[in-house]
N, C-alpha and C. Protein backbone atom coordinates (compact mmCIF):
# COMPACT_ATOMS: atom_id res chain seq x y z
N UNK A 1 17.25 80.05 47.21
CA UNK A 1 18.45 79.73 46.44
C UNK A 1 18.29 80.22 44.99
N UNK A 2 16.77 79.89 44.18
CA UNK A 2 16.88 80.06 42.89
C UNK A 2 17.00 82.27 42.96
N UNK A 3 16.21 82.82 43.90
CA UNK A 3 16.49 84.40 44.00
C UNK A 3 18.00 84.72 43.92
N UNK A 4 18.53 84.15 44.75
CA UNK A 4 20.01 84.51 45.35
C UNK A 4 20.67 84.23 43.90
N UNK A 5 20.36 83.06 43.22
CA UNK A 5 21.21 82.95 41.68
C UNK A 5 20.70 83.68 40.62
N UNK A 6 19.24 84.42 41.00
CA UNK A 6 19.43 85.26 39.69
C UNK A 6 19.44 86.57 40.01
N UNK A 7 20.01 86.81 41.43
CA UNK A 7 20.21 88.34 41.34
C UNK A 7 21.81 88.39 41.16
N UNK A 8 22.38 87.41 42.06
CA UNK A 8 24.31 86.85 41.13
C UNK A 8 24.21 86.95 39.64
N UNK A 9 23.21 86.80 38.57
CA UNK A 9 23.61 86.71 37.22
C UNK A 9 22.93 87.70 36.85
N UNK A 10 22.20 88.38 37.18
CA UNK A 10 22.20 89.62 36.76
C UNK A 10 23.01 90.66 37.31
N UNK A 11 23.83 90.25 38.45
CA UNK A 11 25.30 91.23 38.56
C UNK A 11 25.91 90.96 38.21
N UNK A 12 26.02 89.81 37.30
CA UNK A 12 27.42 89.96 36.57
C UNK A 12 27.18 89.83 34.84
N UNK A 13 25.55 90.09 34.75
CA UNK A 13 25.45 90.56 32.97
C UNK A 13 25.49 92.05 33.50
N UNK A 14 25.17 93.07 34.18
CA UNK A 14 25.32 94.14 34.73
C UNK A 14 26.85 94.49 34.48
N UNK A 15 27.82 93.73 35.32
CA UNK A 15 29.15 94.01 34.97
C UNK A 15 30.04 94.22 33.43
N UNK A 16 29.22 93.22 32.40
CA UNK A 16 29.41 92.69 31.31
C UNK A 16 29.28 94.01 30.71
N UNK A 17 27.67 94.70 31.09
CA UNK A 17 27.21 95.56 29.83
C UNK A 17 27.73 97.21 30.23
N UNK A 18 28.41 97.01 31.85
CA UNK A 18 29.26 98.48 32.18
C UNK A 18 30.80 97.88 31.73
N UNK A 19 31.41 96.69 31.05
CA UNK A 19 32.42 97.10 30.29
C UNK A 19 32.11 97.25 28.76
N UNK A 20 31.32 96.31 28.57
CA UNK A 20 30.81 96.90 27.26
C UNK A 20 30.54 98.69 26.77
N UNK A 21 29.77 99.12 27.32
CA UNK A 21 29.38 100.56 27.30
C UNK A 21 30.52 101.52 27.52
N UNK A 22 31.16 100.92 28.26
CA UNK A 22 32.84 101.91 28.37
C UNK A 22 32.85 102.87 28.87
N UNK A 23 31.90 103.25 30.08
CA UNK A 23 31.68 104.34 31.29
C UNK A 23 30.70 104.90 30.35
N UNK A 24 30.16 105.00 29.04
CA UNK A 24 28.95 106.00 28.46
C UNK A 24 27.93 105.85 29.15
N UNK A 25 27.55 104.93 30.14
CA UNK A 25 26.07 104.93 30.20
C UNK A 25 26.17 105.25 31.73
N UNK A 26 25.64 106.58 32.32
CA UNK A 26 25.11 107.14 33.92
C UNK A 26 25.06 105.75 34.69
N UNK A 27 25.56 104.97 34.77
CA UNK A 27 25.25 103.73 35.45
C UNK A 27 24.52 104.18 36.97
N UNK A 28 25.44 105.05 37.79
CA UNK A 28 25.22 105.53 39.10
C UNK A 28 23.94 106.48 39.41
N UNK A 29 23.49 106.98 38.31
CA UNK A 29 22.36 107.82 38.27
C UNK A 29 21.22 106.91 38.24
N UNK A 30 21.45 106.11 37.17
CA UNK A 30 20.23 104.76 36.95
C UNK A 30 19.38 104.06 38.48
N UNK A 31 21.29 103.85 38.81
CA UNK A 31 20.77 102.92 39.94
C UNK A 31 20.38 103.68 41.05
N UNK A 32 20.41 105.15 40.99
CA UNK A 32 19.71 105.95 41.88
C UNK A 32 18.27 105.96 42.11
N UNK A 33 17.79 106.07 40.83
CA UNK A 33 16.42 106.12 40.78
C UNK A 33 15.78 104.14 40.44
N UNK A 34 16.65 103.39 39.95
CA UNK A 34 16.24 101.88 41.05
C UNK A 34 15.58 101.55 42.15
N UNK A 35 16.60 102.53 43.08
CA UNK A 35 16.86 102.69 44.16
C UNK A 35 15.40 103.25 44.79
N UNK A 36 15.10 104.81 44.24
CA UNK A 36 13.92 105.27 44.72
C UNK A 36 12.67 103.91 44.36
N UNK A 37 12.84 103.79 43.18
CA UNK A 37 11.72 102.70 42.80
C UNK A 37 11.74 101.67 44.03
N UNK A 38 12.65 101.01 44.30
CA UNK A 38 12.48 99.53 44.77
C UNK A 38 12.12 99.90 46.35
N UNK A 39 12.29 101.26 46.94
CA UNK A 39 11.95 101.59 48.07
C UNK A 39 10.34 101.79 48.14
N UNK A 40 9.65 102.19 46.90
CA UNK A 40 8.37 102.41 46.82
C UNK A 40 7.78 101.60 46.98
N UNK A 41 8.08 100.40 46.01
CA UNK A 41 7.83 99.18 46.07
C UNK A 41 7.63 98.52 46.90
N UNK A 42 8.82 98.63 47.84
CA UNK A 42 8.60 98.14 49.35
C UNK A 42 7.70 98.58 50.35
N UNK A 43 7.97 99.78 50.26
CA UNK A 43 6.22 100.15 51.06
C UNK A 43 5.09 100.10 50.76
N UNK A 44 4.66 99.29 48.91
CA UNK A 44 3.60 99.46 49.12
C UNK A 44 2.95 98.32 48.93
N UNK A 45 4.41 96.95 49.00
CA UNK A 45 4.16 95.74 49.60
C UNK A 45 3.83 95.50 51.18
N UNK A 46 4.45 96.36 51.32
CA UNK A 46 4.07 96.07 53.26
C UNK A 46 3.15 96.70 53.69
N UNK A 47 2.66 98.13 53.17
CA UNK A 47 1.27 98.29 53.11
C UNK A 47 0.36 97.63 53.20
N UNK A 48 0.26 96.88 51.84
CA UNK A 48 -1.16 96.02 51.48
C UNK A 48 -1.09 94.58 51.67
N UNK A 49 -0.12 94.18 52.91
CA UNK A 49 0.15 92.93 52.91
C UNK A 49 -0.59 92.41 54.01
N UNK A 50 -2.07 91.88 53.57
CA UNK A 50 -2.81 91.53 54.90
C UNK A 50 -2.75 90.92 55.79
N UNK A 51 -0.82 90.04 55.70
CA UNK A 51 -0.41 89.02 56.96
C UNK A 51 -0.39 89.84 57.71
N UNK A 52 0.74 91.09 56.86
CA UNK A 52 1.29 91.79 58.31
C UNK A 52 0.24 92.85 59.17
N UNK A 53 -0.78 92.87 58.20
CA UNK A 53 -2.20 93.65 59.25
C UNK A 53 -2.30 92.70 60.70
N UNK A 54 -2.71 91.02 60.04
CA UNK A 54 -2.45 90.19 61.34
C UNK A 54 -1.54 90.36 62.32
N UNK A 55 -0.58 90.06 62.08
CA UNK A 55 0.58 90.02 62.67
C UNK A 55 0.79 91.44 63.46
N UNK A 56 0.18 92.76 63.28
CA UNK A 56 0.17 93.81 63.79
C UNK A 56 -0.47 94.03 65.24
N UNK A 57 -2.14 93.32 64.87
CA UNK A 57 -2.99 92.82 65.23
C UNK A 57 -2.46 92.40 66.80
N UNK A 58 -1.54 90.93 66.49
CA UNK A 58 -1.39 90.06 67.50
C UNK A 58 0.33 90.23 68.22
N UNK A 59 0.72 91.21 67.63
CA UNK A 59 2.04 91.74 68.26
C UNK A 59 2.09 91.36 69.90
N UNK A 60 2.98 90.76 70.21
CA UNK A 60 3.36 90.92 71.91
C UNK A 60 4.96 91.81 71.86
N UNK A 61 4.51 92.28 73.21
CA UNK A 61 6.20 92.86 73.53
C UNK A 61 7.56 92.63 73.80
N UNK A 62 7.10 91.03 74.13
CA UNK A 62 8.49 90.33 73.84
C UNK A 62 9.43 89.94 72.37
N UNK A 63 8.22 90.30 71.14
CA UNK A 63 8.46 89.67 70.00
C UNK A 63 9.37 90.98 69.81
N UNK A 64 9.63 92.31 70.17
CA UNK A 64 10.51 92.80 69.75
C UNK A 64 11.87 92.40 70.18
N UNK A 65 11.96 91.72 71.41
CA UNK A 65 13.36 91.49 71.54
C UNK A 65 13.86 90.35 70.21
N UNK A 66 13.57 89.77 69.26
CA UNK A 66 14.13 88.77 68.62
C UNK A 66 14.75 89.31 67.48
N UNK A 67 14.14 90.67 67.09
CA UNK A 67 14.85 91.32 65.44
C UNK A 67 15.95 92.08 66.16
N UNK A 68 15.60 92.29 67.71
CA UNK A 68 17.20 93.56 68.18
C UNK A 68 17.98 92.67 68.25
N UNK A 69 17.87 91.22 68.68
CA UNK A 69 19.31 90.55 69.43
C UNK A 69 19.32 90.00 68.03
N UNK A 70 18.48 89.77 67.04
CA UNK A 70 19.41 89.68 65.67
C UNK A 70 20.53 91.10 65.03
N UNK A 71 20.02 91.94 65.50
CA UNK A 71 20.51 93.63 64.64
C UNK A 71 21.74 93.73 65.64
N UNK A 72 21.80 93.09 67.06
CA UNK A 72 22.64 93.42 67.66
C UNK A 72 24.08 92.22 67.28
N UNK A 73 23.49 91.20 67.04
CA UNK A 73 24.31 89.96 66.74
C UNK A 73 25.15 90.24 65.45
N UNK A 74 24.00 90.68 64.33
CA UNK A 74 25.24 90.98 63.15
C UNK A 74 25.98 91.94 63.07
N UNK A 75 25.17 92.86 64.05
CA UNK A 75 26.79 94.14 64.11
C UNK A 75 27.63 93.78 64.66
N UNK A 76 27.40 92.79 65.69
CA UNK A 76 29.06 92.70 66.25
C UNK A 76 29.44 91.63 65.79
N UNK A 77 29.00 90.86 64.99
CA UNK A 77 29.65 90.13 63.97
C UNK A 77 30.37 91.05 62.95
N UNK A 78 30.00 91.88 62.65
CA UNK A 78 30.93 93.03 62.01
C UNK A 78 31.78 93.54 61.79
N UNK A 79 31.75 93.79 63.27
CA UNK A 79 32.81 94.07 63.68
C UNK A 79 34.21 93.39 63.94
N UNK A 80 33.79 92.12 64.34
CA UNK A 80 34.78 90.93 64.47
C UNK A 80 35.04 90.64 63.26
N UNK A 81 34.35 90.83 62.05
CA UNK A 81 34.98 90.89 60.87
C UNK A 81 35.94 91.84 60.41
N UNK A 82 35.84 93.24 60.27
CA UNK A 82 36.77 94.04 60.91
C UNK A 82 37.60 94.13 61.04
N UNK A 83 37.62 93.16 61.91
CA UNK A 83 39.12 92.92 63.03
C UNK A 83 39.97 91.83 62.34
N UNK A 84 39.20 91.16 61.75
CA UNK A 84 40.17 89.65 60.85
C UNK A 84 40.71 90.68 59.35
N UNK A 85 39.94 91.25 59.08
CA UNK A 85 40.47 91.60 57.40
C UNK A 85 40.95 92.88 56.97
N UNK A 86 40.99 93.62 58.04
CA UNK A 86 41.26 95.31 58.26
C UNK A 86 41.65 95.85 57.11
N UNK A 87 40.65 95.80 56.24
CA UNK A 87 40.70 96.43 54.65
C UNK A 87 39.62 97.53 54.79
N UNK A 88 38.81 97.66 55.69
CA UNK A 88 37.50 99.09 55.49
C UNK A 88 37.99 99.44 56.62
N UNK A 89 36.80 100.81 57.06
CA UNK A 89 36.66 101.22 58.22
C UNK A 89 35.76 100.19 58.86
N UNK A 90 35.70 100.48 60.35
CA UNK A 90 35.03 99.66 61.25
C UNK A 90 33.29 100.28 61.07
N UNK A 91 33.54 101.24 60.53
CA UNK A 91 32.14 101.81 60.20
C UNK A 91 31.20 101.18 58.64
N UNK A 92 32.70 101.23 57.91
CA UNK A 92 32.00 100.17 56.70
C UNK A 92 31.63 98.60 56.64
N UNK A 93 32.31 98.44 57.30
CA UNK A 93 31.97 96.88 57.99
C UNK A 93 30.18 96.95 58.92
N UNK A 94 30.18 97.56 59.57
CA UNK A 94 28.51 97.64 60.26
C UNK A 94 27.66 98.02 59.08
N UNK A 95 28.28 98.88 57.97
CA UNK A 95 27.11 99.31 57.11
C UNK A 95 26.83 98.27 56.18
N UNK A 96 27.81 97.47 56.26
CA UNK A 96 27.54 95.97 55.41
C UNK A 96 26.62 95.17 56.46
N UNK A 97 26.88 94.72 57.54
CA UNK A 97 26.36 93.98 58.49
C UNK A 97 25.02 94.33 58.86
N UNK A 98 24.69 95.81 58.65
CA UNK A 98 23.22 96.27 58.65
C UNK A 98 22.19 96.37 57.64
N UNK A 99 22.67 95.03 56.77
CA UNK A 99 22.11 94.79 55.50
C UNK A 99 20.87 93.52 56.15
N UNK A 100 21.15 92.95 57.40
CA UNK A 100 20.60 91.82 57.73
C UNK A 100 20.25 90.86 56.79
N UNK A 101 20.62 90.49 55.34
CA UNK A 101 20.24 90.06 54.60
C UNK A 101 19.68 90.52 53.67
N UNK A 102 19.82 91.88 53.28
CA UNK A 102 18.88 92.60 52.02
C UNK A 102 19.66 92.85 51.22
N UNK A 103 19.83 91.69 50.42
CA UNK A 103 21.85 92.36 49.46
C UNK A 103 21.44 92.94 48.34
N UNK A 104 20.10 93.32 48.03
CA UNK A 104 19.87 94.16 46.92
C UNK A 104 19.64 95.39 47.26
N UNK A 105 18.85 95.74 48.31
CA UNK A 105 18.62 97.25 48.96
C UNK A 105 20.33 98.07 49.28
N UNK A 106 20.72 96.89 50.60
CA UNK A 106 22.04 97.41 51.16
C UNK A 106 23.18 97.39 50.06
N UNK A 107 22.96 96.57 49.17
CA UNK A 107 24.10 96.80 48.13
C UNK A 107 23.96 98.15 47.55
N UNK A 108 22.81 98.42 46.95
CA UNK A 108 22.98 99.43 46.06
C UNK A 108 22.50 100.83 46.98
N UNK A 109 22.35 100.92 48.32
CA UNK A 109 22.67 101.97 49.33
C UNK A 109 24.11 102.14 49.48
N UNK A 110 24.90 101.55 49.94
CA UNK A 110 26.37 101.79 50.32
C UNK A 110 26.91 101.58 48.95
N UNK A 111 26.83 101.32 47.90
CA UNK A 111 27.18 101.87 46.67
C UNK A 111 27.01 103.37 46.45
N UNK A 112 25.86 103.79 46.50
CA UNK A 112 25.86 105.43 46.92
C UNK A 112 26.29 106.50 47.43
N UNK A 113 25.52 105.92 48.91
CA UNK A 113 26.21 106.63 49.61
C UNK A 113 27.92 107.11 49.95
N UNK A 114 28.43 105.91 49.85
CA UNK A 114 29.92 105.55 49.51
C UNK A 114 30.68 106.51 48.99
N UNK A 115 30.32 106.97 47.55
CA UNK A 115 30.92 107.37 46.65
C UNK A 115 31.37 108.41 46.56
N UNK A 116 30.57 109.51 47.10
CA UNK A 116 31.56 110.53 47.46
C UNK A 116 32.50 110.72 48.18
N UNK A 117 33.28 109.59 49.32
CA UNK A 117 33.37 109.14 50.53
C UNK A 117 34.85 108.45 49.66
N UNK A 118 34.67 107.48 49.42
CA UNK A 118 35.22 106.75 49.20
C UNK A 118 36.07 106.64 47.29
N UNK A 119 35.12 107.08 46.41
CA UNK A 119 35.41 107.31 45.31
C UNK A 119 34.29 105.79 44.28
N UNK A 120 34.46 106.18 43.35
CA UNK A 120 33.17 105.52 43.03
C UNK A 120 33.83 103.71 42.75
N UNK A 121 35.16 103.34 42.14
CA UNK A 121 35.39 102.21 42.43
C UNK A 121 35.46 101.19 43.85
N UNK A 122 36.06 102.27 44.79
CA UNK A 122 35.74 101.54 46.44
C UNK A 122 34.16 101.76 46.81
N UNK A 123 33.53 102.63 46.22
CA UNK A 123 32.07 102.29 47.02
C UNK A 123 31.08 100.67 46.19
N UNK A 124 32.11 100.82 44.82
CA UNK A 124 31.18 99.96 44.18
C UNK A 124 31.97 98.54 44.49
N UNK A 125 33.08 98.54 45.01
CA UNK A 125 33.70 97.19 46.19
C UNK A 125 32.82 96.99 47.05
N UNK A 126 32.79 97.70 48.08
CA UNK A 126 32.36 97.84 49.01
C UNK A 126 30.76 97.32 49.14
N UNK A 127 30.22 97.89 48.28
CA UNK A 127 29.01 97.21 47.93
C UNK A 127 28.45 96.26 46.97
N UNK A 128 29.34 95.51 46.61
CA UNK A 128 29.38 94.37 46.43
C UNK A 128 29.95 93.46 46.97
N UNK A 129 31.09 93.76 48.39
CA UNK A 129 30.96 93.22 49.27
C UNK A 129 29.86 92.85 50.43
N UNK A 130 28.85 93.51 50.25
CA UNK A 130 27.50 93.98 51.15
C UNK A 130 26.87 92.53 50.14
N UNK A 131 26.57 93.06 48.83
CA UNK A 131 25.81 91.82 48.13
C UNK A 131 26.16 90.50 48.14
N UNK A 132 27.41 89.85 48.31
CA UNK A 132 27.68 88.86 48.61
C UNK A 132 27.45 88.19 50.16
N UNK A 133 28.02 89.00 50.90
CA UNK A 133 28.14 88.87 52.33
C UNK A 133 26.36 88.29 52.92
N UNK A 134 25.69 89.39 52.17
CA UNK A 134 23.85 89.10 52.78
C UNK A 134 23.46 87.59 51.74
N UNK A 135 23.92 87.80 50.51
CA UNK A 135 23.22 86.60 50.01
C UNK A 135 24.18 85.23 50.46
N UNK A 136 25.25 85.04 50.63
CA UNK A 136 25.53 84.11 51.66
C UNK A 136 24.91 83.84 53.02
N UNK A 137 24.71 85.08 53.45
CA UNK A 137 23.38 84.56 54.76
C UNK A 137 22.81 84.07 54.63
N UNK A 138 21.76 84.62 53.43
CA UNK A 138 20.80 83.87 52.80
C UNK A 138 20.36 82.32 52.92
N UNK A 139 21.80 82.34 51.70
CA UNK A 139 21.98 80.54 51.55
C UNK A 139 22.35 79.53 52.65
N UNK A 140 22.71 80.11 53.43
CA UNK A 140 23.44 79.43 54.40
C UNK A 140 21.93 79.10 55.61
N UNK A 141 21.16 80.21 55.63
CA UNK A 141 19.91 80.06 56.32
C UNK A 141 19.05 78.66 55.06
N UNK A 142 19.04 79.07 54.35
CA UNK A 142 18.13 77.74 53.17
C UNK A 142 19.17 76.49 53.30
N UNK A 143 20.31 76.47 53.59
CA UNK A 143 20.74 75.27 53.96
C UNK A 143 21.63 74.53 55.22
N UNK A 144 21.17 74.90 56.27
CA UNK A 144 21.74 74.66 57.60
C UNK A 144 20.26 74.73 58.42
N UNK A 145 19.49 74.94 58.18
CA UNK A 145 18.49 75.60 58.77
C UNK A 145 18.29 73.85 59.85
N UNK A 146 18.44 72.76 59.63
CA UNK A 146 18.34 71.93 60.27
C UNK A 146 18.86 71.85 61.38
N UNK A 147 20.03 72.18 60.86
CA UNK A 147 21.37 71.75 61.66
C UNK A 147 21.12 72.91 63.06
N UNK A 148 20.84 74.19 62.81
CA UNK A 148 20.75 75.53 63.36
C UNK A 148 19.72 75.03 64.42
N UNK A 149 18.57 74.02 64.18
CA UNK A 149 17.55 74.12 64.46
C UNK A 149 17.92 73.24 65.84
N UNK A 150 18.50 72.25 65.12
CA UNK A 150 19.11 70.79 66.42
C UNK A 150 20.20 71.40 67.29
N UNK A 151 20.65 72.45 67.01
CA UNK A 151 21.76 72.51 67.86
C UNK A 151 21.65 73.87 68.83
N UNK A 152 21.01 74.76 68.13
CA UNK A 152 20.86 76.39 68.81
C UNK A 152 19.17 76.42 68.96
N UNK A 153 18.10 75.65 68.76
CA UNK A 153 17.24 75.94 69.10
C UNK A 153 16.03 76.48 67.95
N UNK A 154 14.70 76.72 67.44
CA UNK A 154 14.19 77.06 67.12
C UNK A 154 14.11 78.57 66.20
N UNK A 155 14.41 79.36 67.25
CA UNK A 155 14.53 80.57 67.01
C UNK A 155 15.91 81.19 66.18
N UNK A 156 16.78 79.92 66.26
CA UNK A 156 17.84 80.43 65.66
C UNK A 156 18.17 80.74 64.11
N UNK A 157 17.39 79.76 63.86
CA UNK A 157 16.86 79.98 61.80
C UNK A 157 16.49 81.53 61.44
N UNK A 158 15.64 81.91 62.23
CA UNK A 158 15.14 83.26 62.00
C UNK A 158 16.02 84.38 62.49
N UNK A 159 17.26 84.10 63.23
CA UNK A 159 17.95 85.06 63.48
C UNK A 159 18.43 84.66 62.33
N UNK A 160 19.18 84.06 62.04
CA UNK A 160 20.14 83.71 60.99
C UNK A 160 19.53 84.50 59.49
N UNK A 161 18.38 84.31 58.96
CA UNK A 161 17.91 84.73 57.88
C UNK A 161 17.87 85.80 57.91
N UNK A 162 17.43 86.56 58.89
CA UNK A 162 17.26 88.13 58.76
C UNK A 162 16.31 88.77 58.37
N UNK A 163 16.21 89.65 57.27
CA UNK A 163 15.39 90.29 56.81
C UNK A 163 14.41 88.82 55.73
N UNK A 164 15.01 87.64 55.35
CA UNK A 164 14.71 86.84 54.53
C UNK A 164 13.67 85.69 55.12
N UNK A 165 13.51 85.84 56.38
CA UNK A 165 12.62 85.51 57.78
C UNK A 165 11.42 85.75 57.23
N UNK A 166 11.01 86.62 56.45
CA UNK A 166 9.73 87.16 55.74
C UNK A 166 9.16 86.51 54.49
N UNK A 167 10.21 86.17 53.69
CA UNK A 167 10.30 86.13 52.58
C UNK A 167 11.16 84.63 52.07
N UNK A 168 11.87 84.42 51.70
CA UNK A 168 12.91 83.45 50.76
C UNK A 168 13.08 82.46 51.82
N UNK A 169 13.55 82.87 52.83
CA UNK A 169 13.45 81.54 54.04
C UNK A 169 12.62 81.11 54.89
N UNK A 170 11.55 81.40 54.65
CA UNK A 170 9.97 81.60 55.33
C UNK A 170 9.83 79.90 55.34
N UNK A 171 9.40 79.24 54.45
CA UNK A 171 9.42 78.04 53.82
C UNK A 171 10.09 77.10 54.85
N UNK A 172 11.11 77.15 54.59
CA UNK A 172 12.26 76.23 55.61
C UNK A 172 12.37 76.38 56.94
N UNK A 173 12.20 77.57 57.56
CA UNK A 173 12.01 77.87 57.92
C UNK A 173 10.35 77.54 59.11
N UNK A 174 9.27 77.38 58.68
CA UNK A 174 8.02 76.46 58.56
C UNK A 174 8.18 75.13 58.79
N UNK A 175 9.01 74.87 57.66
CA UNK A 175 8.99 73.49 57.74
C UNK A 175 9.57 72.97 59.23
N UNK A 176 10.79 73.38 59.79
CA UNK A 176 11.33 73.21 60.55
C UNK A 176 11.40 73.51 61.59
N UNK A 177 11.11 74.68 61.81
CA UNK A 177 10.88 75.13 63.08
C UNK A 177 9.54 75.07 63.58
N UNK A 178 8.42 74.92 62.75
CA UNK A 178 7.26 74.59 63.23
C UNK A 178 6.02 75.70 62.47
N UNK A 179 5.07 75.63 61.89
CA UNK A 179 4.34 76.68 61.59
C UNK A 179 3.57 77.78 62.94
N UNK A 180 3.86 77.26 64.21
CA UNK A 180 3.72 78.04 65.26
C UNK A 180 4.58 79.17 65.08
N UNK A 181 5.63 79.31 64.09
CA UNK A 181 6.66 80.47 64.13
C UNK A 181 6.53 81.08 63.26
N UNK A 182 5.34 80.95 62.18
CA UNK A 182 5.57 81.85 61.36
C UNK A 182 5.26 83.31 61.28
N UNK A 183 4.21 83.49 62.13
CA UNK A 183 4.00 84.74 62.19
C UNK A 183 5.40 85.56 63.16
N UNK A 184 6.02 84.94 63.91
CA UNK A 184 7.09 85.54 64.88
C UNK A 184 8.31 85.92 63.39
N UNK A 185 8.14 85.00 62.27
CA UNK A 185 9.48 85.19 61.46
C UNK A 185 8.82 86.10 60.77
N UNK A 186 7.45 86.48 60.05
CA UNK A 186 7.51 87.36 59.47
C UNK A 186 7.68 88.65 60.48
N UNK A 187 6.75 88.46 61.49
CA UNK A 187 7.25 90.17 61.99
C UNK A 187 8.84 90.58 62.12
N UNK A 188 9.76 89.57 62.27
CA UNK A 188 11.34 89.62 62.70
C UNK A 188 11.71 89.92 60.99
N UNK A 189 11.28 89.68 60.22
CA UNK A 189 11.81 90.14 58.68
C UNK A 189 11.23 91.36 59.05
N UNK A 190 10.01 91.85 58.82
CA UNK A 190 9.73 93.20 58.56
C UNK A 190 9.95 93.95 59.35
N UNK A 191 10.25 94.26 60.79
CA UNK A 191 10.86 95.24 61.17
C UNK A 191 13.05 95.35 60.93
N UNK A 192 13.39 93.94 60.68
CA UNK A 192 14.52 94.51 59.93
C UNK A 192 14.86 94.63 58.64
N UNK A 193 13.37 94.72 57.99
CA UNK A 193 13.40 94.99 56.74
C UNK A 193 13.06 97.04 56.70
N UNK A 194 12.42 97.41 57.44
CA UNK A 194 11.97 98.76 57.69
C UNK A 194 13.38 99.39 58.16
N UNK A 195 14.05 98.55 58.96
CA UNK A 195 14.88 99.41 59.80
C UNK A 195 16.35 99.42 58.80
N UNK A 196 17.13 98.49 58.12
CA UNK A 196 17.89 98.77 57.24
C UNK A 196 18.12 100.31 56.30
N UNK A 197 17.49 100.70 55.43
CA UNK A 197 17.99 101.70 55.24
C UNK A 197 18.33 102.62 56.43
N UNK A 198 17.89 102.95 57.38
CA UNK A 198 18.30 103.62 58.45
C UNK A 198 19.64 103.36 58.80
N UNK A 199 19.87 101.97 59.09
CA UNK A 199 21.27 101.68 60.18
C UNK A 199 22.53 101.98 58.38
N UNK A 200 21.92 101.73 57.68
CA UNK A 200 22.97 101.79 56.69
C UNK A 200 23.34 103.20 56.31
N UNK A 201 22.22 104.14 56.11
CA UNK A 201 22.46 105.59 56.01
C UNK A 201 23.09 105.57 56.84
N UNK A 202 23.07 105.82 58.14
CA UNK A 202 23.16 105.72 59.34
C UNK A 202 25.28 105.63 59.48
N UNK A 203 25.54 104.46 59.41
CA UNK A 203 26.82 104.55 59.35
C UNK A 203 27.74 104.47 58.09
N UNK A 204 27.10 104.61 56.88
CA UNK A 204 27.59 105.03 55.64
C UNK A 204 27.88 106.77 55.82
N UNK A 205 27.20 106.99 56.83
CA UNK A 205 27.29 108.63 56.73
C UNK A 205 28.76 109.10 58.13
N UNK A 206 28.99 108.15 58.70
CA UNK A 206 29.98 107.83 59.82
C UNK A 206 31.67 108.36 59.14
């Protein structure tokens, strides 16, 4: 919750200082090379991250079915979104939904990519529809996670979180579902943490 509120207030001192500046400042170039940065970053957290050496280690083959029938669940949640608000394409709707919860990566990907596509005010909608949409997952995983737990079962917290299964909802996640799951939630974050930029290039390029 406290992540999710300070990446919200730093998008909207962000907003503050692109009306302030009055289009002078490359904003879109900046966040290009962000962009390269925070991808580096990411690999060379998951690199040197000696859980996930474990967790590599003790992989079974069933543990991949739990990040697909999550990747498969929010796309066609997507889509059914889509269908209620028919303001994008059905293709921009999945490239939001293939954020699994990464509203800082997938935001400022389909902000990009977008833009030639779309023009640079609808890509920068668009992807800030992506940033809201994942960090409401988010929150909604840090606070239902009980309820999710009593009613759909164990495993359902960690679909729900997503990529945040690793990370921000790990915790609650533990607590609740049992520390027998934690290694199953981090591997279910990090392979839909790897696989996101893909599905988002992927149908941002659609």
């Amino acid at each position: 919750m406290k992540n999710a509120l300070l990446v919200l207030g730093c998008f909207a001192v962000g907003i503050l200082a692109g009306v302030a500046a009055g289009g002078v400042f490359p904003a879109s170039q900046a966040a290009l090379w962000v962009l390269y940065a925070l991808m580096l970053l990411v690999g060379m957290s998951l690199g040197s991250d000696r859980q996930l050496k474990q967790i590599l280690r003790s992989l079974r083959p069933w543990m991949v079915l739990l990040p697909v029938g999550t990747a498969v669940g929010s796309l066609l949640g997507a889509v059914a979104a889509g269908f209620l608000l028919k303001q994008w394409g059905w293709a921009d709707y999945l490239a939001v939904g293939s954020g699994f919860g990464y509203y800082s990566l997938s935001s400022i990907l389909i902000t990009q990519l977008k833009e030639a596509s779309l023009g640079a005010a609808a890509a920068a909608q668009l992807g800030t529809v992506a940033l809201l949409s994942n960090m409401i997952r988010e929150m909604f995983t840090l606070l239902f996670t009980p309820l999710l737990v009593k009613y759909f079962g164990r495993l359902a917290p960690i679909c729900a979180g997503g990529v945040t299964s690793m990370d921000a909802t790990l915790p609650v996640i533990a607590k609740y579902c049992g520390k027998d799951l934690v290694f199953l939630a981090v591997f279910h974050g990090v392979v839909l943490d790897i696989s996101v930029p893909f599905f988002v290039s992927f149908f941002c390029s659609l």
